[in-house]
PDB file of N, CA and C in Angstrom:
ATOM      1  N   UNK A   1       4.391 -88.348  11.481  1.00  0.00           N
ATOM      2  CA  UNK A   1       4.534 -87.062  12.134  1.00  0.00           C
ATOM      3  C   UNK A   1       3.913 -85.992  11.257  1.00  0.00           C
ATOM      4  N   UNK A   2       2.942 -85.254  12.026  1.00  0.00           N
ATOM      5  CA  UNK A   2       2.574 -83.927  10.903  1.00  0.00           C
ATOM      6  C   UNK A   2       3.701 -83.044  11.045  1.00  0.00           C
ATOM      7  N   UNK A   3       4.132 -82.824   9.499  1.00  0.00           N
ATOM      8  CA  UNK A   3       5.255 -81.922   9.129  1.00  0.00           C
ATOM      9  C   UNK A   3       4.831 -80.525   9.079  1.00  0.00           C
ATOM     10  N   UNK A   4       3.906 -80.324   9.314  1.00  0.00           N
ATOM     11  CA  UNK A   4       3.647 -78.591   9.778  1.00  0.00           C
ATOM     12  C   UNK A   4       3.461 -78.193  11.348  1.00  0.00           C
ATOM     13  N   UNK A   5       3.368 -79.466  12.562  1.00  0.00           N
ATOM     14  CA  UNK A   5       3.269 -78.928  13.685  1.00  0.00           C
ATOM     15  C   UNK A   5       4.516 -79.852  14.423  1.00  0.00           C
ATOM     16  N   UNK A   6       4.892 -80.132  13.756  1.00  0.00           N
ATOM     17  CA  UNK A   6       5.978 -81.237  14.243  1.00  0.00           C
ATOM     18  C   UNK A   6       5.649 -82.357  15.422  1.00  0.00           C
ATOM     19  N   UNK A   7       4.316 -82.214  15.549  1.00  0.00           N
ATOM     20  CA  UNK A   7       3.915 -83.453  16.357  1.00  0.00           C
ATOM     21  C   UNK A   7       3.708 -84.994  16.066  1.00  0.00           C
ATOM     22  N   UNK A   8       4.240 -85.632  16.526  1.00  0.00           N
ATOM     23  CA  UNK A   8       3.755 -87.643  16.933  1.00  0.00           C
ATOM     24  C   UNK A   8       2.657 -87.672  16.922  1.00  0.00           C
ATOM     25  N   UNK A   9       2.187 -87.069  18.073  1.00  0.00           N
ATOM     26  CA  UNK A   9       0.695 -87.580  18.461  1.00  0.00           C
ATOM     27  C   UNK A   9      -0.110 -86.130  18.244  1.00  0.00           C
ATOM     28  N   UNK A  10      -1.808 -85.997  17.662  1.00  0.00           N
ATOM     29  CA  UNK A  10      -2.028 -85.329  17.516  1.00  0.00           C
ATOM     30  C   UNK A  10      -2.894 -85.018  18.987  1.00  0.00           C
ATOM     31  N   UNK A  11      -2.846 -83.486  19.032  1.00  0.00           N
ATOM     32  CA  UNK A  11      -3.737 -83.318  20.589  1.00  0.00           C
ATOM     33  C   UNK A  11      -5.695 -83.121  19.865  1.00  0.00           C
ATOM     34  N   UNK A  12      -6.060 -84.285  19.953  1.00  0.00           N
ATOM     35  CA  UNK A  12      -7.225 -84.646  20.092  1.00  0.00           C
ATOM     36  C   UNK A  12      -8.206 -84.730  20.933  1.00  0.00           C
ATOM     37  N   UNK A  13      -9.402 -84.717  20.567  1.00  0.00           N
ATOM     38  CA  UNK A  13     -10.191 -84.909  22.076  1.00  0.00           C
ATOM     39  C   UNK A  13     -10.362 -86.913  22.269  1.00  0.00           C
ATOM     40  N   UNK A  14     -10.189 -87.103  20.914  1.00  0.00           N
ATOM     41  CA  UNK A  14     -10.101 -88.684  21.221  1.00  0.00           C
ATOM     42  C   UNK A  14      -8.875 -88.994  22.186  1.00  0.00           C
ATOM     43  N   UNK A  15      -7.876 -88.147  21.641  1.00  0.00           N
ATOM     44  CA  UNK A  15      -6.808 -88.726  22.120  1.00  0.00           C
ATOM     45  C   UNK A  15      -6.466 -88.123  23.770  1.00  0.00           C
ATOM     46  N   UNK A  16      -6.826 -87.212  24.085  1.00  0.00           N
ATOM     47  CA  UNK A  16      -7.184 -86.968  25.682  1.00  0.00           C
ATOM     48  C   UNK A  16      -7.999 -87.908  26.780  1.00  0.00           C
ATOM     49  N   UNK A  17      -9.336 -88.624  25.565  1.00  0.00           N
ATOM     50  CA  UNK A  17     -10.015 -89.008  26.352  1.00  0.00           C
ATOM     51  C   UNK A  17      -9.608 -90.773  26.045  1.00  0.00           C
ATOM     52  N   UNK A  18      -8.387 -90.911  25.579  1.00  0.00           N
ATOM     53  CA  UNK A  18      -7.853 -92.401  25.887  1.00  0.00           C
ATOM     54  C   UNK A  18      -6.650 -92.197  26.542  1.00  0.00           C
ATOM     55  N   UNK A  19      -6.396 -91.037  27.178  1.00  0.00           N
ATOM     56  CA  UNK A  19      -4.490 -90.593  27.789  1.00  0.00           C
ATOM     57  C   UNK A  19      -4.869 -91.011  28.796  1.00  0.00           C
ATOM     58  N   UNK A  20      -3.553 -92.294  29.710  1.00  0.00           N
ATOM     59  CA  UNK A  20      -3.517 -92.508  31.080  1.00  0.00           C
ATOM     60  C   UNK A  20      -3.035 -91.340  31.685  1.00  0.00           C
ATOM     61  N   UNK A  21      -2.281 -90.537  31.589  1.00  0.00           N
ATOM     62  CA  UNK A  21      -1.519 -89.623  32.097  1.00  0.00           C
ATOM     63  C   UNK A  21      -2.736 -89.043  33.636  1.00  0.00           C
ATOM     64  N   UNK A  22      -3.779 -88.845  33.451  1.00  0.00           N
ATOM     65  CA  UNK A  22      -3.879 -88.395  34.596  1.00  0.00           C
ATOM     66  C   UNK A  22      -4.360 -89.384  35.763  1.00  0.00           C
ATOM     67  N   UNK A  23      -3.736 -90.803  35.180  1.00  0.00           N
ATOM     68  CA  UNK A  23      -4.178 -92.050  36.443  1.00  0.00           C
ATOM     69  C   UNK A  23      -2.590 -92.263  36.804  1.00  0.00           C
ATOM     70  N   UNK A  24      -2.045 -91.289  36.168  1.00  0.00           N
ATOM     71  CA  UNK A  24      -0.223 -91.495  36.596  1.00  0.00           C
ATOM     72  C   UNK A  24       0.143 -91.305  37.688  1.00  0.00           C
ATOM     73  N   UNK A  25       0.910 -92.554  38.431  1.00  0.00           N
ATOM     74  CA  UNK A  25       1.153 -92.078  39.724  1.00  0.00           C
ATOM     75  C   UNK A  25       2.066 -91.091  40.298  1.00  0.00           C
ATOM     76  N   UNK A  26       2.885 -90.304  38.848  1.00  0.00           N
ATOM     77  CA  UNK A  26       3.435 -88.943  38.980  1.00  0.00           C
ATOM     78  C   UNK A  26       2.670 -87.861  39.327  1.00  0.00           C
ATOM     79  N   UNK A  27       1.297 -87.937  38.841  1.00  0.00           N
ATOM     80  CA  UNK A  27       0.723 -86.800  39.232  1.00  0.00           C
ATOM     81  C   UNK A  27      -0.474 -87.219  40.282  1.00  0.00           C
ATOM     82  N   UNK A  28      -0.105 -87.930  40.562  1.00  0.00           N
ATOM     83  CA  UNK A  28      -1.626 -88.746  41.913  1.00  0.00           C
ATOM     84  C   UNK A  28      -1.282 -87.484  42.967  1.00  0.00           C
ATOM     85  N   UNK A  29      -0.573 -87.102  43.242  1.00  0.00           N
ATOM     86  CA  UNK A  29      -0.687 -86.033  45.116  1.00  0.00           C
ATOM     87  C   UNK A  29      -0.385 -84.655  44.375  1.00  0.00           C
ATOM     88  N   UNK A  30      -0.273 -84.216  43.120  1.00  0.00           N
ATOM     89  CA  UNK A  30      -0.510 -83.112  42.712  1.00  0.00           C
ATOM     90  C   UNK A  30      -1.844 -82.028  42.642  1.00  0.00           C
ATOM     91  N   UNK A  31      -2.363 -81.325  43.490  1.00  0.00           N
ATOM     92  CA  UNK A  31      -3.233 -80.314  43.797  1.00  0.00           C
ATOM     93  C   UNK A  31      -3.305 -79.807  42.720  1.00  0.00           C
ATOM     94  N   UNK A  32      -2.188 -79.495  41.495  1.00  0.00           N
ATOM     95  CA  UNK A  32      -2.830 -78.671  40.363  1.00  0.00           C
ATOM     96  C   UNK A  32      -3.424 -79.735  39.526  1.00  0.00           C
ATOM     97  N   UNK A  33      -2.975 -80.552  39.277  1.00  0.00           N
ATOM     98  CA  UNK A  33      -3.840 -81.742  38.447  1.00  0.00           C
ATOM     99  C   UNK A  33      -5.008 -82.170  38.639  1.00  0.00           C
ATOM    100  N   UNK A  34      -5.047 -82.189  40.292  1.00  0.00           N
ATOM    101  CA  UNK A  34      -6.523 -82.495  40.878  1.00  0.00           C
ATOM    102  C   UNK A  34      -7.544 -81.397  40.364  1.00  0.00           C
ATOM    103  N   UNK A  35      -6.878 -80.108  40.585  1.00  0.00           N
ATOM    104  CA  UNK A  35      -8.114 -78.761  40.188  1.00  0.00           C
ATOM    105  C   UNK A  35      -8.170 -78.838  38.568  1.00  0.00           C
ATOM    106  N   UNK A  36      -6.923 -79.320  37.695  1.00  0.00           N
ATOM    107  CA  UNK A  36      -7.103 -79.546  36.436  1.00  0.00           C
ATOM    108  C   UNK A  36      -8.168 -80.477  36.162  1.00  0.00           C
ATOM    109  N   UNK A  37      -8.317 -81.540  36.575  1.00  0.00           N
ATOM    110  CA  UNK A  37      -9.366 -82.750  36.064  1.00  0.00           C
ATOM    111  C   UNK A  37     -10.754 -82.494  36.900  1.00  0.00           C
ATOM    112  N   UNK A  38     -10.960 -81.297  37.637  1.00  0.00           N
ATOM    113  CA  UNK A  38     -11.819 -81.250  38.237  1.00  0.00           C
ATOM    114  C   UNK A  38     -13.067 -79.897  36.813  1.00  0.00           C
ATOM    115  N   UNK A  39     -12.289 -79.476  36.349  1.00  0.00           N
ATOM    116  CA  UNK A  39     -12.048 -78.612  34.942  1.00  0.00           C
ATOM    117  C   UNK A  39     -12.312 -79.233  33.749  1.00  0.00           C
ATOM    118  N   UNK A  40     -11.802 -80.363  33.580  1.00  0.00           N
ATOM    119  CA  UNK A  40     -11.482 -80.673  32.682  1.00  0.00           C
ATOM    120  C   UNK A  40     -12.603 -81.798  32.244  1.00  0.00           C
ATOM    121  N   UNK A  41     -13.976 -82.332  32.959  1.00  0.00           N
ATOM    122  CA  UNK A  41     -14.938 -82.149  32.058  1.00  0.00           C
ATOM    123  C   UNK A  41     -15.814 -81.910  31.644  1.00  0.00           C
ATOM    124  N   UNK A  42     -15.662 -80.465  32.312  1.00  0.00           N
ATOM    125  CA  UNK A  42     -16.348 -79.314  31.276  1.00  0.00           C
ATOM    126  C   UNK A  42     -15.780 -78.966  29.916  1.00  0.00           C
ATOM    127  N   UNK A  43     -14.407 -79.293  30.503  1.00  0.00           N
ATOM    128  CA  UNK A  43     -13.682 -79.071  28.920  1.00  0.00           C
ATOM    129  C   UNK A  43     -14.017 -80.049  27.979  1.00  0.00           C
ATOM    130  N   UNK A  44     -14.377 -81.359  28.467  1.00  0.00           N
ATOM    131  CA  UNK A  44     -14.812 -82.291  27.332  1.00  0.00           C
ATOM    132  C   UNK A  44     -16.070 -82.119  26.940  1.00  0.00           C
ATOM    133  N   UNK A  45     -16.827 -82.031  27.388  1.00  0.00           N
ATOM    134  CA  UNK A  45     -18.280 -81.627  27.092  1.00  0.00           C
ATOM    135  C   UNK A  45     -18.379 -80.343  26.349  1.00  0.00           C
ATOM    136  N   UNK A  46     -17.097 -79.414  25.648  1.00  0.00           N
ATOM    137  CA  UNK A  46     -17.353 -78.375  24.973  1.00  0.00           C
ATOM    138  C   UNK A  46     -16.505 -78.715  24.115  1.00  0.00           C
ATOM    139  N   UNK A  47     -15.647 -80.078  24.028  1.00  0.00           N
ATOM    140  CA  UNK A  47     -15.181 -80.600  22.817  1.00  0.00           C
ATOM    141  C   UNK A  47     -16.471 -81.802  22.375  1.00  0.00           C
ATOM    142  N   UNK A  48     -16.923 -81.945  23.163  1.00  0.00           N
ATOM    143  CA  UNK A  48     -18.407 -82.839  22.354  1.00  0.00           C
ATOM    144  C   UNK A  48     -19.146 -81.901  21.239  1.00  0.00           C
ATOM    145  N   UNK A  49     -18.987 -80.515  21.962  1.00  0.00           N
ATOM    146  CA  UNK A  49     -19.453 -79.546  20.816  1.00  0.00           C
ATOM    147  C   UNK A  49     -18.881 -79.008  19.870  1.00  0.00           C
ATOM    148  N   UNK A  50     -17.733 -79.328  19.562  1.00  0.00           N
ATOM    149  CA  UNK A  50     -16.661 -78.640  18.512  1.00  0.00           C
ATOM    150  C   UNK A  50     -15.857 -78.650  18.948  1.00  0.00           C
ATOM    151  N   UNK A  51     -15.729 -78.266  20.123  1.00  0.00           N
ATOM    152  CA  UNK A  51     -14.347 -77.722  20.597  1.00  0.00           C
ATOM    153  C   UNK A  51     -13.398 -78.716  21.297  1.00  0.00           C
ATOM    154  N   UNK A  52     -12.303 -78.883  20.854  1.00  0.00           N
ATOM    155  CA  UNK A  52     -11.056 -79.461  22.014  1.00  0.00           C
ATOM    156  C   UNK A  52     -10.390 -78.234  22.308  1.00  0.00           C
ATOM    157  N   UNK A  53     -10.453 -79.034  23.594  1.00  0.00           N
ATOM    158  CA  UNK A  53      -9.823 -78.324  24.981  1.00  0.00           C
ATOM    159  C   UNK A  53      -8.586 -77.958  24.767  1.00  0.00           C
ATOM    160  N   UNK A  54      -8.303 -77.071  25.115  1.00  0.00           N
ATOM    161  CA  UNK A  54      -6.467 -76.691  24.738  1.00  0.00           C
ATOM    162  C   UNK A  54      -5.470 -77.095  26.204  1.00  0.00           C
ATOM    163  N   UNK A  55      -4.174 -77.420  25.479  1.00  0.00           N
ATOM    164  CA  UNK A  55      -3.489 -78.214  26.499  1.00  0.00           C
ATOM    165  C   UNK A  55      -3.343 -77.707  27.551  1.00  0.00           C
ATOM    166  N   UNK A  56      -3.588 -76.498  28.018  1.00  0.00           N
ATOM    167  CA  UNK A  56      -3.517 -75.928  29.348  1.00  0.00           C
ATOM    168  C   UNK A  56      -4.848 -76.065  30.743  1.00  0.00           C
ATOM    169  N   UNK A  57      -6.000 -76.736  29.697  1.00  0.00           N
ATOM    170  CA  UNK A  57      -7.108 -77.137  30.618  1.00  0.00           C
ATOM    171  C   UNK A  57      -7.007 -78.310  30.910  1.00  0.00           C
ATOM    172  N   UNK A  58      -6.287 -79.292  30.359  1.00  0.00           N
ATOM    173  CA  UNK A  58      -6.309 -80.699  30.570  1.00  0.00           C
ATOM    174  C   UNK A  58      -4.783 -81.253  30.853  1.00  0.00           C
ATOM    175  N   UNK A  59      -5.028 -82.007  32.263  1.00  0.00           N
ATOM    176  CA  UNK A  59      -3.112 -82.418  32.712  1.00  0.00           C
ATOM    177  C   UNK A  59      -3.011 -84.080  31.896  1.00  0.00           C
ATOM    178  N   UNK A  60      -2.709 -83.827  30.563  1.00  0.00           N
ATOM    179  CA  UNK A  60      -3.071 -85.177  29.956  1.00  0.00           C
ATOM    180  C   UNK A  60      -2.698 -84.803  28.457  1.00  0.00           C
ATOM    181  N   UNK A  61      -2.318 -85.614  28.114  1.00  0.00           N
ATOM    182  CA  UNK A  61      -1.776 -86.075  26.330  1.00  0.00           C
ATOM    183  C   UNK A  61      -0.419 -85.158  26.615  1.00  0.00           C
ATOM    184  N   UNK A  62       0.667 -85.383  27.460  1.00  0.00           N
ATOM    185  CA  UNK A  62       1.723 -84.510  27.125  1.00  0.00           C
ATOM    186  C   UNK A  62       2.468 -85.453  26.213  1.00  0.00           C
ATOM    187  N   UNK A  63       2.504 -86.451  26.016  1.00  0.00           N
ATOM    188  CA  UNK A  63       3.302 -86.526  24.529  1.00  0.00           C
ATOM    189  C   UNK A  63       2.704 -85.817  23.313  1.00  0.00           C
ATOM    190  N   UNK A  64       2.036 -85.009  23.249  1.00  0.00           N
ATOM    191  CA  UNK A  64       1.751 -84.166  22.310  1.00  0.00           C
ATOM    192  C   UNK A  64       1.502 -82.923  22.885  1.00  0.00           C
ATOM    193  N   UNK A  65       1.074 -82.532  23.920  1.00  0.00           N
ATOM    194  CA  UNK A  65       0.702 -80.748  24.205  1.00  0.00           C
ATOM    195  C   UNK A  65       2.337 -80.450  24.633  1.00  0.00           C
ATOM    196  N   UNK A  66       3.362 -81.691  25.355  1.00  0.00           N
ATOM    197  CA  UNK A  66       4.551 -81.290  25.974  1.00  0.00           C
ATOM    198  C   UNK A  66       4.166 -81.039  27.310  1.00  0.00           C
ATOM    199  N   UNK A  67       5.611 -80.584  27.900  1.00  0.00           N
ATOM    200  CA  UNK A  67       5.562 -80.113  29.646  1.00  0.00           C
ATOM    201  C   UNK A  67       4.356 -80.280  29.917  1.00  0.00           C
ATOM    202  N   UNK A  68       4.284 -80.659  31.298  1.00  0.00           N
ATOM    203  CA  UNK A  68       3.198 -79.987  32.627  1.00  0.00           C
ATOM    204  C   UNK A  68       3.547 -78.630  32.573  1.00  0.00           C
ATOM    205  N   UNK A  69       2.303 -78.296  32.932  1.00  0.00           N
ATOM    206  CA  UNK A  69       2.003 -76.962  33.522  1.00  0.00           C
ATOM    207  C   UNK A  69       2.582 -76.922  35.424  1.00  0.00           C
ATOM    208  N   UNK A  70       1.947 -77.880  35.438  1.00  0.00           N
ATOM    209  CA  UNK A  70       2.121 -78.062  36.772  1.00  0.00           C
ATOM    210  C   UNK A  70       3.292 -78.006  37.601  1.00  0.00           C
ATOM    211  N   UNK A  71       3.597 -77.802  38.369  1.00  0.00           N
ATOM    212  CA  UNK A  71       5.004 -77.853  39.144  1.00  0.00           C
ATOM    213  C   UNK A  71       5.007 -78.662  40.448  1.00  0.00           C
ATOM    214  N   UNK A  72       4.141 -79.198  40.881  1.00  0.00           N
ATOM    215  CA  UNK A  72       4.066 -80.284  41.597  1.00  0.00           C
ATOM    216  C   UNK A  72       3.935 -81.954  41.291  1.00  0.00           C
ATOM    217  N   UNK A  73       4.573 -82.194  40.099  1.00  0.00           N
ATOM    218  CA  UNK A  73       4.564 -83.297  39.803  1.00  0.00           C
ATOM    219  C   UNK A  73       5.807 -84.080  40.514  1.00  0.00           C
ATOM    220  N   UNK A  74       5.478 -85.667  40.867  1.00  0.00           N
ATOM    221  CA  UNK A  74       6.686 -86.276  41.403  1.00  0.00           C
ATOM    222  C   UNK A  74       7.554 -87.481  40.484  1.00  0.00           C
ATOM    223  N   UNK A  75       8.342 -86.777  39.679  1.00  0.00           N
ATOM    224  CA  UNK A  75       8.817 -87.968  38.731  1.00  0.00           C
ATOM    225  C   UNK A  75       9.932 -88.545  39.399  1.00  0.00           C
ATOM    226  N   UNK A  76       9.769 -88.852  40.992  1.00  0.00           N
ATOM    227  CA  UNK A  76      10.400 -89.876  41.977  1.00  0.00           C
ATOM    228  C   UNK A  76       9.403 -91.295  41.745  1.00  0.00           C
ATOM    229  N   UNK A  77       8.283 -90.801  41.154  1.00  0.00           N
ATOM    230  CA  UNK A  77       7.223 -91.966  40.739  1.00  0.00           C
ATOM    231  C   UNK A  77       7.185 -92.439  39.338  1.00  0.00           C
ATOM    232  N   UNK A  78       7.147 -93.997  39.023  1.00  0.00           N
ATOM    233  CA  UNK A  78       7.401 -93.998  37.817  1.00  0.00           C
ATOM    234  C   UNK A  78       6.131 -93.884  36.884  1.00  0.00           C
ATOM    235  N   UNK A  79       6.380 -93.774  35.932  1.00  0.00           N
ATOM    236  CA  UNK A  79       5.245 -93.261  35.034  1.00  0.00           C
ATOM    237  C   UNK A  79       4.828 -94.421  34.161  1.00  0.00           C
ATOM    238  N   UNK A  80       3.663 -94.251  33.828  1.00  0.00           N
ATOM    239  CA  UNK A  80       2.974 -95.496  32.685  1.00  0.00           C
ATOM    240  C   UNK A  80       2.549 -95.239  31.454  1.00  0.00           C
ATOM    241  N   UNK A  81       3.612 -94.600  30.912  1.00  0.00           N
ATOM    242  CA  UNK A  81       3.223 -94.386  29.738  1.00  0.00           C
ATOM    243  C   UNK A  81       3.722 -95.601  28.518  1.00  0.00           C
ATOM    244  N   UNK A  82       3.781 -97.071  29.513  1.00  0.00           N
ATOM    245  CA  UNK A  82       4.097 -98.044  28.285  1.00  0.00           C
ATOM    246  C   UNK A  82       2.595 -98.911  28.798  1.00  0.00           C
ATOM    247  N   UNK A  83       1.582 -98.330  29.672  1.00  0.00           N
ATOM    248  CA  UNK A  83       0.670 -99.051  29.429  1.00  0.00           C
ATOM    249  C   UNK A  83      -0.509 -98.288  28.819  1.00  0.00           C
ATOM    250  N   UNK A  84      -0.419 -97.405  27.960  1.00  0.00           N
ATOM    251  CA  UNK A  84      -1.371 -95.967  27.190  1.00  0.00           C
ATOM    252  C   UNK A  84      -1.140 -96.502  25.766  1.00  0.00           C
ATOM    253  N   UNK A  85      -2.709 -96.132  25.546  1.00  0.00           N
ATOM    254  CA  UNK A  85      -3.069 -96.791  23.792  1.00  0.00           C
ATOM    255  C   UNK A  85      -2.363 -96.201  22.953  1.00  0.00           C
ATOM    256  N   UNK A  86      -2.474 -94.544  23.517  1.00  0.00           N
ATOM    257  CA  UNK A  86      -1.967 -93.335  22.930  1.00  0.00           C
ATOM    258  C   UNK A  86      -0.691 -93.737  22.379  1.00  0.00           C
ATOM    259  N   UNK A  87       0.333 -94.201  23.307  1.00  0.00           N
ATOM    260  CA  UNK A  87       1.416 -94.226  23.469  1.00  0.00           C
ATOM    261  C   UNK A  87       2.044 -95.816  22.322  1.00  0.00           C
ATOM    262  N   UNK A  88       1.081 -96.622  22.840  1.00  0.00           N
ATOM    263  CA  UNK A  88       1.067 -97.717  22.073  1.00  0.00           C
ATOM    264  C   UNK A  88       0.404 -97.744  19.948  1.00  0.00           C
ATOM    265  N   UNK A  89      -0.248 -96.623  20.115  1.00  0.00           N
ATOM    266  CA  UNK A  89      -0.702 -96.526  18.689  1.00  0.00           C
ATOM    267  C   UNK A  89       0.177 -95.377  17.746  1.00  0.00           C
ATOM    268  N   UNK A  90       0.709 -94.956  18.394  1.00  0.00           N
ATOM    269  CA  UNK A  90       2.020 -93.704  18.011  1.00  0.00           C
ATOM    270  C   UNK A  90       3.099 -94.454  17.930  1.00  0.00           C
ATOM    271  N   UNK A  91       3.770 -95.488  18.518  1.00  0.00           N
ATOM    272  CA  UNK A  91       4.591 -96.733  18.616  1.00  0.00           C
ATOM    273  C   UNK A  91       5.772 -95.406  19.229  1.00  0.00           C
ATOM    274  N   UNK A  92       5.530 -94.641  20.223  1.00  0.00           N
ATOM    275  CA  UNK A  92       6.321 -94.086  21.099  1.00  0.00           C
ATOM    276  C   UNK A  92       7.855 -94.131  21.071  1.00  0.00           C
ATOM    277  N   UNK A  93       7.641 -95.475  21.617  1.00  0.00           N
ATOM    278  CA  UNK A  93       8.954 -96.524  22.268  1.00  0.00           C
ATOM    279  C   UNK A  93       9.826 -96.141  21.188  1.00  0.00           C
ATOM    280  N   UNK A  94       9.518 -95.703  19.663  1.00  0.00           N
ATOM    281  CA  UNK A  94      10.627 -95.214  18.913  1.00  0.00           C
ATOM    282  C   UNK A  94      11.183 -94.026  18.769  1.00  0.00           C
ATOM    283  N   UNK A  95      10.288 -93.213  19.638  1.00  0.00           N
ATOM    284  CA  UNK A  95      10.734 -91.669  19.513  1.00  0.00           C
ATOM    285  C   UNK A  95      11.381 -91.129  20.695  1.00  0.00           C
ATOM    286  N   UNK A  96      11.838 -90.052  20.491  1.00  0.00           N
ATOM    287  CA  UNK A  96      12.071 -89.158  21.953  1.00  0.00           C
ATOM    288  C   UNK A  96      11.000 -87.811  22.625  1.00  0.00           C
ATOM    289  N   UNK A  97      11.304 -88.067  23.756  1.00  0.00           N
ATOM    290  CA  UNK A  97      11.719 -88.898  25.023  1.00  0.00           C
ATOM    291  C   UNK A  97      10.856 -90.130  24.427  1.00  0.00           C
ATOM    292  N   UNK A  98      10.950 -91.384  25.385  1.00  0.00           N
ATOM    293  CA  UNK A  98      10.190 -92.729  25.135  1.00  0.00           C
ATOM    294  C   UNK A  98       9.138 -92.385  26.469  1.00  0.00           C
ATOM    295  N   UNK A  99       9.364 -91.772  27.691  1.00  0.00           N
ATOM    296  CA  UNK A  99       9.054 -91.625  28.939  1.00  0.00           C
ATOM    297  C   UNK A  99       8.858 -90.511  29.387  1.00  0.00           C
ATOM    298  N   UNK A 100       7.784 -89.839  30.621  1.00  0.00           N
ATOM    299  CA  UNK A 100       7.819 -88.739  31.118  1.00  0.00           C
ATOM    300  C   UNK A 100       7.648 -87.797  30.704  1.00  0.00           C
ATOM    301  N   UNK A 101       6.992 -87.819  29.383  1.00  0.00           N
ATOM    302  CA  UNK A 101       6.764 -86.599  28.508  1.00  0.00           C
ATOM    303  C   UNK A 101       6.564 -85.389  29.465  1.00  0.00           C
ATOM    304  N   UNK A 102       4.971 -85.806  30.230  1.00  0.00           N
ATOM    305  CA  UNK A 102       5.262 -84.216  31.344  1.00  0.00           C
ATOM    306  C   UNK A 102       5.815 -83.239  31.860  1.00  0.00           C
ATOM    307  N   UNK A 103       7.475 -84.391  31.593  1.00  0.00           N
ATOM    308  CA  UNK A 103       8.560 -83.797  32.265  1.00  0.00           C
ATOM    309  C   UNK A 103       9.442 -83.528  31.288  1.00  0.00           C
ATOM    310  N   UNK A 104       9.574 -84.402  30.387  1.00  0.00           N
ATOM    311  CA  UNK A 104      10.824 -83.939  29.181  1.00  0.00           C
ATOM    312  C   UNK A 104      10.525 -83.635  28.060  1.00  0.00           C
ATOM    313  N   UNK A 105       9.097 -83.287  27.541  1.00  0.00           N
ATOM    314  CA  UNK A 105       8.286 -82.824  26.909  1.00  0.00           C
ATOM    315  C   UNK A 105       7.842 -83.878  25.566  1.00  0.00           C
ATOM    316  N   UNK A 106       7.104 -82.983  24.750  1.00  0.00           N
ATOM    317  CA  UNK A 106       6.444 -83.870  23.759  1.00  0.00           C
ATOM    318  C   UNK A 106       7.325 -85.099  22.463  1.00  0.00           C
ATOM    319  N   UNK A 107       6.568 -85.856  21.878  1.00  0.00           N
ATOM    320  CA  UNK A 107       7.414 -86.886  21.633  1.00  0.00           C
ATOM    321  C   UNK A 107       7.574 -86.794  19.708  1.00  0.00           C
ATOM    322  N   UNK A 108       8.345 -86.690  18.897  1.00  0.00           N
ATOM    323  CA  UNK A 108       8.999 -86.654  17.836  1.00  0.00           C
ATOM    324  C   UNK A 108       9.703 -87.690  17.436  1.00  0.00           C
TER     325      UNK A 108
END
């Protein structure tokens, strides 16, 4: 854990661009996610240049950015965050939340 931001996982552009989160079937019929990833890679293509995207352009890595933005998410759907590298190379499953970060925010 970095002890100055208190994060697990760091918000990376590597680590965005290996997050299942936006093939999650929590956020599959969400309209803001759709206009998010429709955004979002332009946002990668200006982290090819230096820059990562900040967590509010991208609906993805919430075990590290925390919450959705979004308010149309359906966590009546279950989530896959035990099949994410992210999730699997952070060894998650030991921290809190283990699940749903989107929803119960980032993981410690």
């Amino acid at each position: 854990m970095n002890k100055e931001t208190g994060q697990k996982v760091p918000f990376t552009a590597e680590n965005i661009a290996r997050c299942m989160c936006p093939r999650c079937p929590v956020q599959a019929e969400s309209q803001c996610v759709s206009d998010k990833l429709d955004k979002m890679n332009e946002a990668m293509i200006a982290a090819g240049k230096g820059r990562t995207p900040k967590p509010d352009e991208v609906p993805a890595v919430y075990c590290s950015a925390g919450t959705a933005g979004c308010k149309d998410l359906d966590f009546s759907q279950m989530c896959i965050c035990g099949s994410c590298s992210v999730w699997h190379q952070y060894n998650l499953v030991s921290g809190k939340p283990v699940y749903y970060f989107c929803r119960d925010g980032r993981a410690h």
